[in-house]
Protein backbone atom coordinates (compact mmCIF):
# COMPACT_ATOMS: atom_id res chain seq x y z
CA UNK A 1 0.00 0.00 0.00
CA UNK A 2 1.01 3.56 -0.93
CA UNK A 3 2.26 6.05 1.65
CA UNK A 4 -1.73 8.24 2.35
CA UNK A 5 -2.17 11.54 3.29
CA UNK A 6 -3.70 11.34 6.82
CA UNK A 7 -4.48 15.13 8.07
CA UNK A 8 -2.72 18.16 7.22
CA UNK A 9 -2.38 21.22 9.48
CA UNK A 10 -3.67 25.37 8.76
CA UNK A 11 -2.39 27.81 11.05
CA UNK A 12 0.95 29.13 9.87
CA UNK A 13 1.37 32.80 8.30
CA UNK A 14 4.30 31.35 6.19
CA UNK A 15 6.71 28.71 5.13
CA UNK A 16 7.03 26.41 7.76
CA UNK A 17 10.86 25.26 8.14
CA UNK A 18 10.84 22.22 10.18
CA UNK A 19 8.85 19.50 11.65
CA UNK A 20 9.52 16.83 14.63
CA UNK A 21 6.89 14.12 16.05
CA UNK A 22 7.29 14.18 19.90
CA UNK A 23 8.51 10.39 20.85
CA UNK A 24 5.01 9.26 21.82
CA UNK A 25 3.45 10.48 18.44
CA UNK A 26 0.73 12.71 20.16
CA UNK A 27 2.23 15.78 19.38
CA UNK A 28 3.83 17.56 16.54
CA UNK A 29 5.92 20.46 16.20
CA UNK A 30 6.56 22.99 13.79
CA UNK A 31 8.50 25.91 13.09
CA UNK A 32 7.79 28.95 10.39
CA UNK A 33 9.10 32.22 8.95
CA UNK A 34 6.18 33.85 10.27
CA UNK A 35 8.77 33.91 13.92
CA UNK A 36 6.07 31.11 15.70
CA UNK A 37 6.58 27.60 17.14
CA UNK A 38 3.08 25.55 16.80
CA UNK A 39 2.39 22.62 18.51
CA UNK A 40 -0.17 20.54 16.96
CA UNK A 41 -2.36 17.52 18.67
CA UNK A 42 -2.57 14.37 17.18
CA UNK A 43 -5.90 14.00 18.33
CA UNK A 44 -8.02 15.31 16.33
CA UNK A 45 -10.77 18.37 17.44
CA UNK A 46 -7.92 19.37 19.88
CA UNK A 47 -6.47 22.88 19.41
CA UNK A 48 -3.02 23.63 18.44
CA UNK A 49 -1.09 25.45 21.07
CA UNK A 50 0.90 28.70 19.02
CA UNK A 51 4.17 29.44 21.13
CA UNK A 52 5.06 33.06 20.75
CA UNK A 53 8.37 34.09 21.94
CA UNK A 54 10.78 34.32 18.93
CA UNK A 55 11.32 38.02 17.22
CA UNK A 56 12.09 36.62 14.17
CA UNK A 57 11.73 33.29 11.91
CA UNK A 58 11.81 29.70 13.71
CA UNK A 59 13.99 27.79 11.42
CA UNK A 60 14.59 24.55 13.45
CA UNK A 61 12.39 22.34 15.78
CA UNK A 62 13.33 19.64 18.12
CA UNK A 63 11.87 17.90 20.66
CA UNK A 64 13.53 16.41 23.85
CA UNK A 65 13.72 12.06 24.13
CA UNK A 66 11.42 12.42 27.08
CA UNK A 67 8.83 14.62 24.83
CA UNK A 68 8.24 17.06 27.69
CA UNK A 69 10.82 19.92 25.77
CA UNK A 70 10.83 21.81 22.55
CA UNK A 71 14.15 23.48 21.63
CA UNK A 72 13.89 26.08 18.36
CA UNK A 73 16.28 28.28 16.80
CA UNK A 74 15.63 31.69 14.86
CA UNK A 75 16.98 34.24 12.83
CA UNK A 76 16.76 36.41 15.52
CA UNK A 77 19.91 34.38 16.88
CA UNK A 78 18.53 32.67 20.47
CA UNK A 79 17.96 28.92 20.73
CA UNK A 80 14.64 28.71 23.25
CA UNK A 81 13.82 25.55 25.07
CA UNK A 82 9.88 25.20 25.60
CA UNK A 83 7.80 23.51 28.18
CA UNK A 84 5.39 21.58 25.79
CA UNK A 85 1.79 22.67 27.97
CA UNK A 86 -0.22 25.48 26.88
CA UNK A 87 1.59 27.99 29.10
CA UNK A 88 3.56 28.09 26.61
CA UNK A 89 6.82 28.87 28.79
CA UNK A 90 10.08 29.33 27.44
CA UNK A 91 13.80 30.01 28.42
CA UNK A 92 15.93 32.02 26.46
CA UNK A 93 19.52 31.80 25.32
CA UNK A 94 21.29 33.86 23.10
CA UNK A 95 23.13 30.99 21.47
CA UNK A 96 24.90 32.03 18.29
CA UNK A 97 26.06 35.82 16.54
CA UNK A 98 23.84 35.20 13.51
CA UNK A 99 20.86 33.17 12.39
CA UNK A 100 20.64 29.66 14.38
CA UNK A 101 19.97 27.28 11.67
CA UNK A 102 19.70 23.50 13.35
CA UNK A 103 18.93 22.61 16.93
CA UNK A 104 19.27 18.41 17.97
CA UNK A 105 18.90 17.06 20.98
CA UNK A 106 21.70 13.81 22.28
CA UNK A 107 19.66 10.65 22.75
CA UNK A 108 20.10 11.11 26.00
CA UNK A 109 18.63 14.42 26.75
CA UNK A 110 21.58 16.13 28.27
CA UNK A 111 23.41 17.93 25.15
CA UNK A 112 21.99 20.16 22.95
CA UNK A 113 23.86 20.65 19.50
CA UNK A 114 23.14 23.56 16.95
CA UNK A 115 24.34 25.59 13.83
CA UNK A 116 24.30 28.84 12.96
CA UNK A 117 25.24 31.41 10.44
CA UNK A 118 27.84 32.36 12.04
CA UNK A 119 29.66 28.99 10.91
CA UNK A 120 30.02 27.17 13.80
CA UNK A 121 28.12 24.39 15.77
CA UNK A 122 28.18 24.79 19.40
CA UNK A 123 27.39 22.31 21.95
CA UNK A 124 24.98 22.65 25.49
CA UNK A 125 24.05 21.69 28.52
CA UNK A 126 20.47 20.84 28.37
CA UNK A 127 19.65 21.45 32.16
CA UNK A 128 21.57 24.75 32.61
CA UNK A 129 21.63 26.00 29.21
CA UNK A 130 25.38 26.00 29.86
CA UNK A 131 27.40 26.52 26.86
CA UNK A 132 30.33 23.72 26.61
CA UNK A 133 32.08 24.22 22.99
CA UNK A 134 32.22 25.20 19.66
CA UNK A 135 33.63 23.38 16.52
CA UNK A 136 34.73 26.07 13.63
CA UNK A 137 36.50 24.59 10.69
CA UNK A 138 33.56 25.27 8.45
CA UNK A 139 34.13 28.61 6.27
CA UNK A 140 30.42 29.11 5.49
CA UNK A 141 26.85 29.31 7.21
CA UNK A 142 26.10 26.01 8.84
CA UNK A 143 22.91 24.95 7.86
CA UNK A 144 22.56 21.64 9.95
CA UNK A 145 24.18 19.60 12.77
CA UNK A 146 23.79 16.47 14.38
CA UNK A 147 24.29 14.24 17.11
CA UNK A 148 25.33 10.24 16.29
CA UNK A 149 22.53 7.89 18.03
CA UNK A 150 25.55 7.17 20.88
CA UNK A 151 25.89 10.97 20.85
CA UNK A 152 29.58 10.29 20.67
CA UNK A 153 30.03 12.06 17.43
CA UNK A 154 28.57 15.23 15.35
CA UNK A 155 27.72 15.64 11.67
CA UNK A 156 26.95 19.22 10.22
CA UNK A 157 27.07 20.48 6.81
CA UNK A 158 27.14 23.87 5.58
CA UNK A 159 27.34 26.29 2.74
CA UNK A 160 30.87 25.68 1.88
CA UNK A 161 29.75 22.58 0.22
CA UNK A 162 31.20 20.04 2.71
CA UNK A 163 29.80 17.74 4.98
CA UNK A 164 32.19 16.83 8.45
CA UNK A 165 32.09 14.66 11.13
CA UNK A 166 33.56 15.55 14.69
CA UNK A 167 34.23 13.36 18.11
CA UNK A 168 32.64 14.83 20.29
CA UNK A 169 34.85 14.34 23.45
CA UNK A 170 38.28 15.43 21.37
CA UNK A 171 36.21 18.11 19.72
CA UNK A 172 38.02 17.42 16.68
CA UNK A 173 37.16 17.20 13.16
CA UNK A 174 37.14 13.40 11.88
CA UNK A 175 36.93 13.84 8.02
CA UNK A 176 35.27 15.76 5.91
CA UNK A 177 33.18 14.68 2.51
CA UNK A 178 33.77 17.14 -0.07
CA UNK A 179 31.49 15.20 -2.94
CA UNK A 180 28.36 17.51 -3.14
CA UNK A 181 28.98 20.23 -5.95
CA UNK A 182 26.32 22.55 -4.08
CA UNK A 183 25.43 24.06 -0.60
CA UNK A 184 24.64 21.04 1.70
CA UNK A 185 21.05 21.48 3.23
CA UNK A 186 20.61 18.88 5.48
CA UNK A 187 22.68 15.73 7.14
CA UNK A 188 21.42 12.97 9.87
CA UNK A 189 22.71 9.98 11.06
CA UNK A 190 21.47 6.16 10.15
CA UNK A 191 20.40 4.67 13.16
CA UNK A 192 22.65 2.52 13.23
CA UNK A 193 24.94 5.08 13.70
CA UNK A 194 27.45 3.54 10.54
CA UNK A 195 26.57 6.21 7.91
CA UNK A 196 25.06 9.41 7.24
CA UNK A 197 22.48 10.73 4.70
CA UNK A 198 23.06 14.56 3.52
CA UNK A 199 20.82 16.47 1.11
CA UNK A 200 22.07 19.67 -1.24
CA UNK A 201 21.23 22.31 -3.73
CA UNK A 202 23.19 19.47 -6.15
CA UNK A 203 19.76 17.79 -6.71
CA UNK A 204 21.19 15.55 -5.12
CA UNK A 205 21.36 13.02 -1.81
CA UNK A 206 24.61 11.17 -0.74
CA UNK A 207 25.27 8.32 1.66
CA UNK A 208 28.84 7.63 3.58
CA UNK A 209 29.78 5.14 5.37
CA UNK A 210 31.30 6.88 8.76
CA UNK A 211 34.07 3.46 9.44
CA UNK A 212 35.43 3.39 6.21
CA UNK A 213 34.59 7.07 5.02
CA UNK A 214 33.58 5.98 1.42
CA UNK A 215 30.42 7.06 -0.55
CA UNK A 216 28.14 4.39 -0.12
CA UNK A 217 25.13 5.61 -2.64
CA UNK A 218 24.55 8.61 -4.99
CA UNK A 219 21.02 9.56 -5.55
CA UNK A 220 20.28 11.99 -8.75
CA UNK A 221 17.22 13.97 -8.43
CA UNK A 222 15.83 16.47 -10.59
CA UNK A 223 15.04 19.27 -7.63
CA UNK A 224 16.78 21.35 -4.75
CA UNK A 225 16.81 18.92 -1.88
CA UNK A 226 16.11 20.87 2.00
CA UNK A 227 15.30 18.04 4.32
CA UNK A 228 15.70 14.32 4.77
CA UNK A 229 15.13 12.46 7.48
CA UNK A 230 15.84 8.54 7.90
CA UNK A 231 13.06 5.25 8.89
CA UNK A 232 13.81 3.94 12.20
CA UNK A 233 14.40 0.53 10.42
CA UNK A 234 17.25 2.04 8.43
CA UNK A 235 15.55 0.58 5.12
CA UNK A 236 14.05 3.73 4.06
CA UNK A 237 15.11 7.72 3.66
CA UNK A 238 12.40 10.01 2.86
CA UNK A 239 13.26 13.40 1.25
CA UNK A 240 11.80 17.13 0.30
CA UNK A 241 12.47 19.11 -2.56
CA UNK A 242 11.81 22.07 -4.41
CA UNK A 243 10.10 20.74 -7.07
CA UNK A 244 7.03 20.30 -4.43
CA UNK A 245 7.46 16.90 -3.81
CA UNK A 246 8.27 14.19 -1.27
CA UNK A 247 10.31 11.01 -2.30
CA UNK A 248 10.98 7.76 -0.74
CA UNK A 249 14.09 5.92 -1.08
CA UNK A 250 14.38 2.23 -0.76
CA UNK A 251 17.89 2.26 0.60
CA UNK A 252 18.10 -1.77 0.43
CA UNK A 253 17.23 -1.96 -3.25
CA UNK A 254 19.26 1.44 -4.09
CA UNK A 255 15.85 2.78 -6.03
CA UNK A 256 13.23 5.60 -5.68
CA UNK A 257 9.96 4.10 -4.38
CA UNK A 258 7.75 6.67 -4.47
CA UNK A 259 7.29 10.25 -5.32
CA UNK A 260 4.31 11.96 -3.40
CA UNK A 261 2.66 15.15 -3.89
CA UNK A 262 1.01 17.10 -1.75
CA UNK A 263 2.15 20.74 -1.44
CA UNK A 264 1.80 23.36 -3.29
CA UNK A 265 5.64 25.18 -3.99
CA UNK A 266 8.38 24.09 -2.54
CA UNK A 267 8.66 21.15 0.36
CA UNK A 268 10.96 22.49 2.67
CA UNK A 269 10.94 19.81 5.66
CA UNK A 270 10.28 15.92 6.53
CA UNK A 271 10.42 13.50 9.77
CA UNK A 272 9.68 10.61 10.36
CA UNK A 273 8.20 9.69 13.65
CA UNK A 274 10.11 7.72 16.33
CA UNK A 275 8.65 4.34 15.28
CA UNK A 276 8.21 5.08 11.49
CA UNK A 277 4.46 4.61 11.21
CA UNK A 278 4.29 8.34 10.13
CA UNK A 279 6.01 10.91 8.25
CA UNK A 280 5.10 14.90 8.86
CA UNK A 281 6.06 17.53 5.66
CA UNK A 282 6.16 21.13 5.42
CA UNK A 283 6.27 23.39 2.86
CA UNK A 284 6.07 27.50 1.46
CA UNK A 285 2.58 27.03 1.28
CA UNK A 286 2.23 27.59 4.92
CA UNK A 287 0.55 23.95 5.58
CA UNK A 288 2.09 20.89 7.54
CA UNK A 289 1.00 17.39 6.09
CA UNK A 290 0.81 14.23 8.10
CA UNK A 291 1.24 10.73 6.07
CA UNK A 292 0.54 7.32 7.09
CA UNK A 293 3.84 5.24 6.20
CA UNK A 294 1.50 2.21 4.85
CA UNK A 295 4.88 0.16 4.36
CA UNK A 296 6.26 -2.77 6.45
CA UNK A 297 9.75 -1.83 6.98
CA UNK A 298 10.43 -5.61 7.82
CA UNK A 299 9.90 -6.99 4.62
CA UNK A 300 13.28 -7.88 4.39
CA UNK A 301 15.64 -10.74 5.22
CA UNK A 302 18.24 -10.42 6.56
CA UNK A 303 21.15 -10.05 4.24
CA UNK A 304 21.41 -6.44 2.14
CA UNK A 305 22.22 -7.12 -1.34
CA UNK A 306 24.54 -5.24 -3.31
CA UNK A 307 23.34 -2.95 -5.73
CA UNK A 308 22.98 -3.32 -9.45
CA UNK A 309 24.31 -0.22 -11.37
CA UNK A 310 21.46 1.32 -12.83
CA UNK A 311 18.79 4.23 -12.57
CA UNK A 312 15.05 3.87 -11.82
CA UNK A 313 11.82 6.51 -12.33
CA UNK A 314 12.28 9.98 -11.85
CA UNK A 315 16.18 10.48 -12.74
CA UNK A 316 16.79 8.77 -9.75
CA UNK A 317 19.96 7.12 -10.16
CA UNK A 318 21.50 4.65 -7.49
CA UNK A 319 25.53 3.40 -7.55
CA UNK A 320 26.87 -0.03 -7.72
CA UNK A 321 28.21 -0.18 -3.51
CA UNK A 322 26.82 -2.50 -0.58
CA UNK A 323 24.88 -0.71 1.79
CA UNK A 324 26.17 -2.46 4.85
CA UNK A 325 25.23 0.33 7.74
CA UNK A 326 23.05 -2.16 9.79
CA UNK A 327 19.73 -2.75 9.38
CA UNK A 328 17.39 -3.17 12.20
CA UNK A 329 14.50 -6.11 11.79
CA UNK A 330 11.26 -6.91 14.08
CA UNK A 331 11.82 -9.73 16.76
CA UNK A 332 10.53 -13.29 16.10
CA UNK A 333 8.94 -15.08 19.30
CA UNK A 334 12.09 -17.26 19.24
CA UNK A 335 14.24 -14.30 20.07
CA UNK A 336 11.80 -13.54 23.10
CA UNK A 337 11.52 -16.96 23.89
CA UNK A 338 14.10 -17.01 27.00
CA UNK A 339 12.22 -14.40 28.43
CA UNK A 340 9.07 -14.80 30.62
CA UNK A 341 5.73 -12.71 30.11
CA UNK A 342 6.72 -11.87 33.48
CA UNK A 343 10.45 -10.05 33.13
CA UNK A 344 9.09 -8.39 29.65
CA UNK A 345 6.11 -6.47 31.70
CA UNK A 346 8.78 -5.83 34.78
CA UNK A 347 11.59 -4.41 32.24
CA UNK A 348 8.58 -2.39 30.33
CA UNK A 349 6.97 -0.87 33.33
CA UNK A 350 10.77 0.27 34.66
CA UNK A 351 11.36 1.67 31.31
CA UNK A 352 8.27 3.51 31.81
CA UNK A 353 8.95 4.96 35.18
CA UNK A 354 12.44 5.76 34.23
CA UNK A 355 10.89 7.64 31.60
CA UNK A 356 8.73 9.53 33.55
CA UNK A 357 11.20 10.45 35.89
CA UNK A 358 13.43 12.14 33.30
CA UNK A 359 10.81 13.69 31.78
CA UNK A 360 9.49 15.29 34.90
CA UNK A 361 13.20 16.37 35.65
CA UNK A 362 13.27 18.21 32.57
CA UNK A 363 10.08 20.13 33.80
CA UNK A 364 11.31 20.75 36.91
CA UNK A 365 15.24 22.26 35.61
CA UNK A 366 13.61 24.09 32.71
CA UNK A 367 11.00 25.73 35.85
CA UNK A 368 14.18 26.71 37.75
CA UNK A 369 15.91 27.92 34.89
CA UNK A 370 12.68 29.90 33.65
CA UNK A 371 12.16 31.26 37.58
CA UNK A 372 16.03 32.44 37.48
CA UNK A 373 15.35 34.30 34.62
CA UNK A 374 12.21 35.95 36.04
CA UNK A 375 14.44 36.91 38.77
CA UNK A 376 16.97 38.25 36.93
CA UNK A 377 14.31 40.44 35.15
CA UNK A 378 12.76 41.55 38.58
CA UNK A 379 16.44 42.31 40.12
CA UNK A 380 17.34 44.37 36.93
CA UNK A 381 13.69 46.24 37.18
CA UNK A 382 14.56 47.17 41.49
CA UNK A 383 17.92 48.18 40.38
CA UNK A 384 16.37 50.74 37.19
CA UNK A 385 13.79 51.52 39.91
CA UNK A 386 16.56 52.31 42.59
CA UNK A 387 18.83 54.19 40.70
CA UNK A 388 15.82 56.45 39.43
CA UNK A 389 14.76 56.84 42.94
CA UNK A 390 18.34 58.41 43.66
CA UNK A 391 18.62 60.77 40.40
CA UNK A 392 15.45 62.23 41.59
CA UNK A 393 17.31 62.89 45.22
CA UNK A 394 20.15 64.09 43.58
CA UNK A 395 17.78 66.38 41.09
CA UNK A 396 15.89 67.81 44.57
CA UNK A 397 19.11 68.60 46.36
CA UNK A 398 20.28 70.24 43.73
């Protein structure tokens, strides 16, 4: 079955530049040029929440592992981090000297990498907004950056037409690919964490593999590609383009699968949700689209076959290397079989509750951090207030 157009979403004033699913799928996020964060319910007849905050574009959405924060970037240079109720309450950081470009949270909730304009990526402490480190070898705007599913290393990729991969604890740059012949829009990670996916102003999308630091596949497409964003199962990569549509690339066969069309000028973002049964778009004509996946991503055995030079529909053309970055497949009972009903519900409900827990402790530091910056606010306000109250003194005694 086809990938479906489920719902899509009114309520932006203009493009909307990214979209991420919150992990349990009951929220979605979205940034726009028109300077607003939206959060949108899954549900439907529930109201979207509109975050205001931001004096300028959103560019980048993200939200936490636990789901309970949004980080966003703008051209007005802050990174926010948002409690996801309908307060609506933010903290404020001014992160970067130019536009911030890409926001990405670790897998564990603790870092916070972004890119800016100013061509570096910087790296944060999640819970105290603390600034840790920047990485600057790139000699144009950064327009994406992210964290390795281990969170030991970073990918970004920028205007100067590379793509380069840092460690994160040596904060030095690994290698850099140099194959893309235009600006490089977007990068992520497989999650297997063996290669990496980046999207450019070629036309075109390129995979590496991060080991041996060799171009695994070369996809040729007839359009500007902006976003790109990887199935969970590592079998699929779904893309955006200018050219208004949304394509689907079967990674194991090295073909295009489908090419969807939904939106009306250029589609400028795509995620997938955390367990690939949907796919959210965005594009220039203000709307956010949510799709239905329709396709069983463990179809598969277990070997990946090379590929067969060749090109497929579209101008889509894939290149004759293994792709060998790990795929993931469903369980069969026999894997499970060792373990009891029992220890499955007991390791489950811990998961749970150790999920809840770090959720709720990412409410609670973002309150502190939101009440110290109230604070701050009311101490600068008595200290305006004071030193008025003594010009006038020093006006009467005159």
């Amino acid at each position: 079955e086809d990938p479906s157009l489920e719902r899509h979403f009114k309520g932006h004033r203009d493009a909307v530049t990214s979209v991420d699913f919150s992990p349990n799928k009951k929220q979605l996020a979205s940034g726009s040029m028109d300077s607003y964060l939206m959060i949108w319910s899954m549900k439907p007849q529930m109201r979207a929440y509109r975050f205001v905050g931001h004096k300028d574009a959103v560019l980048c959405v993200h939200f936490s592992p636990s789901g309970h924060l949004v980080a966003s970037g703008s051209r007005d240079k802050t990174v926010r981090l948002w409690i996801t109720s309908a307060k609506g309450e933010s903290t404020v950081f001014k992160a970067h000297t130019a536009t911030v470009r890409s926001v990405h949270f670790s897998s564990d909730g603790q870092s916070l990498v972004t890119a800016s304009d100013d061509k570096t990526v910087k790296v944060w402490t999640v819970h105290r907004q603390k600034f840790l480190f920047s990485l600057s070898q790139h000699i144009n705007w950064v327009r994406c950056a992210r964290f390795s599913p281990d969170g030991r290393l970073i990918v970004s990729a920028s205007d100067d037409k590379t793509v380069k991969l840092w460690d994160k604890t040596s904060r030095e740059c690994i290698h850099s690919f140099c194959e893309h012949g235009g600006f490089v829009n977007h990068v992520d990670f497989h999650p297997s964490g063996n290669c990496i996916a980046a999207g450019s102003t070629d036309s075109t999308v390129k995979l590496w593999d991060v080991r041996m630091n060799r171009l695994l596949q070369h996809y040729q497409g007839n359009s500007v590609v902006n976003s790109l964003s990887f199935h969970p199962s590592g079998n699929y990569l779904v893309t955006a383009s200018n050219d208004s549509t949304l394509k689907i690339l079967d990674l194991l066969e090295g073909r295009l699968l489908y090419t969807l069309h939904g939106h009306q000028g250029p589609a400028t973002c795509v995620a997938f949700s955390r367990d690939g049964d949907l796919f959210a778009s965005g594009g220039s004509d203000e709307q956010v689209m949510v799709w239905k996946t329709n396709f069983d991503a463990a179809d598969y055995g277990d070997v990946v076959k090379p590929q067969k030079y060749g090109s497929s529909v579209d101008g889509t053309h894939g290149t004759g290397v293994e792709m060998d970055c790990g795929i993931h497949h469903k369980k069969t009972k026999t894997q499970d079989s060792g373990r009891t009903h029992e220890q499955q519900e007991e390791e489950t409900s811990l998961a749970n509750t150790l999920e809840h827990i770090m959720g709720q402790l990412d409410v609670l530091t973002q309150t502190v951090s939101i009440l110290e910056q109230r604070l701050t606010l009311t101490e600068d306000k008595l200290k305006e207030c004071l030193e008025n109250q003594q010009k006038i003194i020093q006006n009467k005694t005159n």
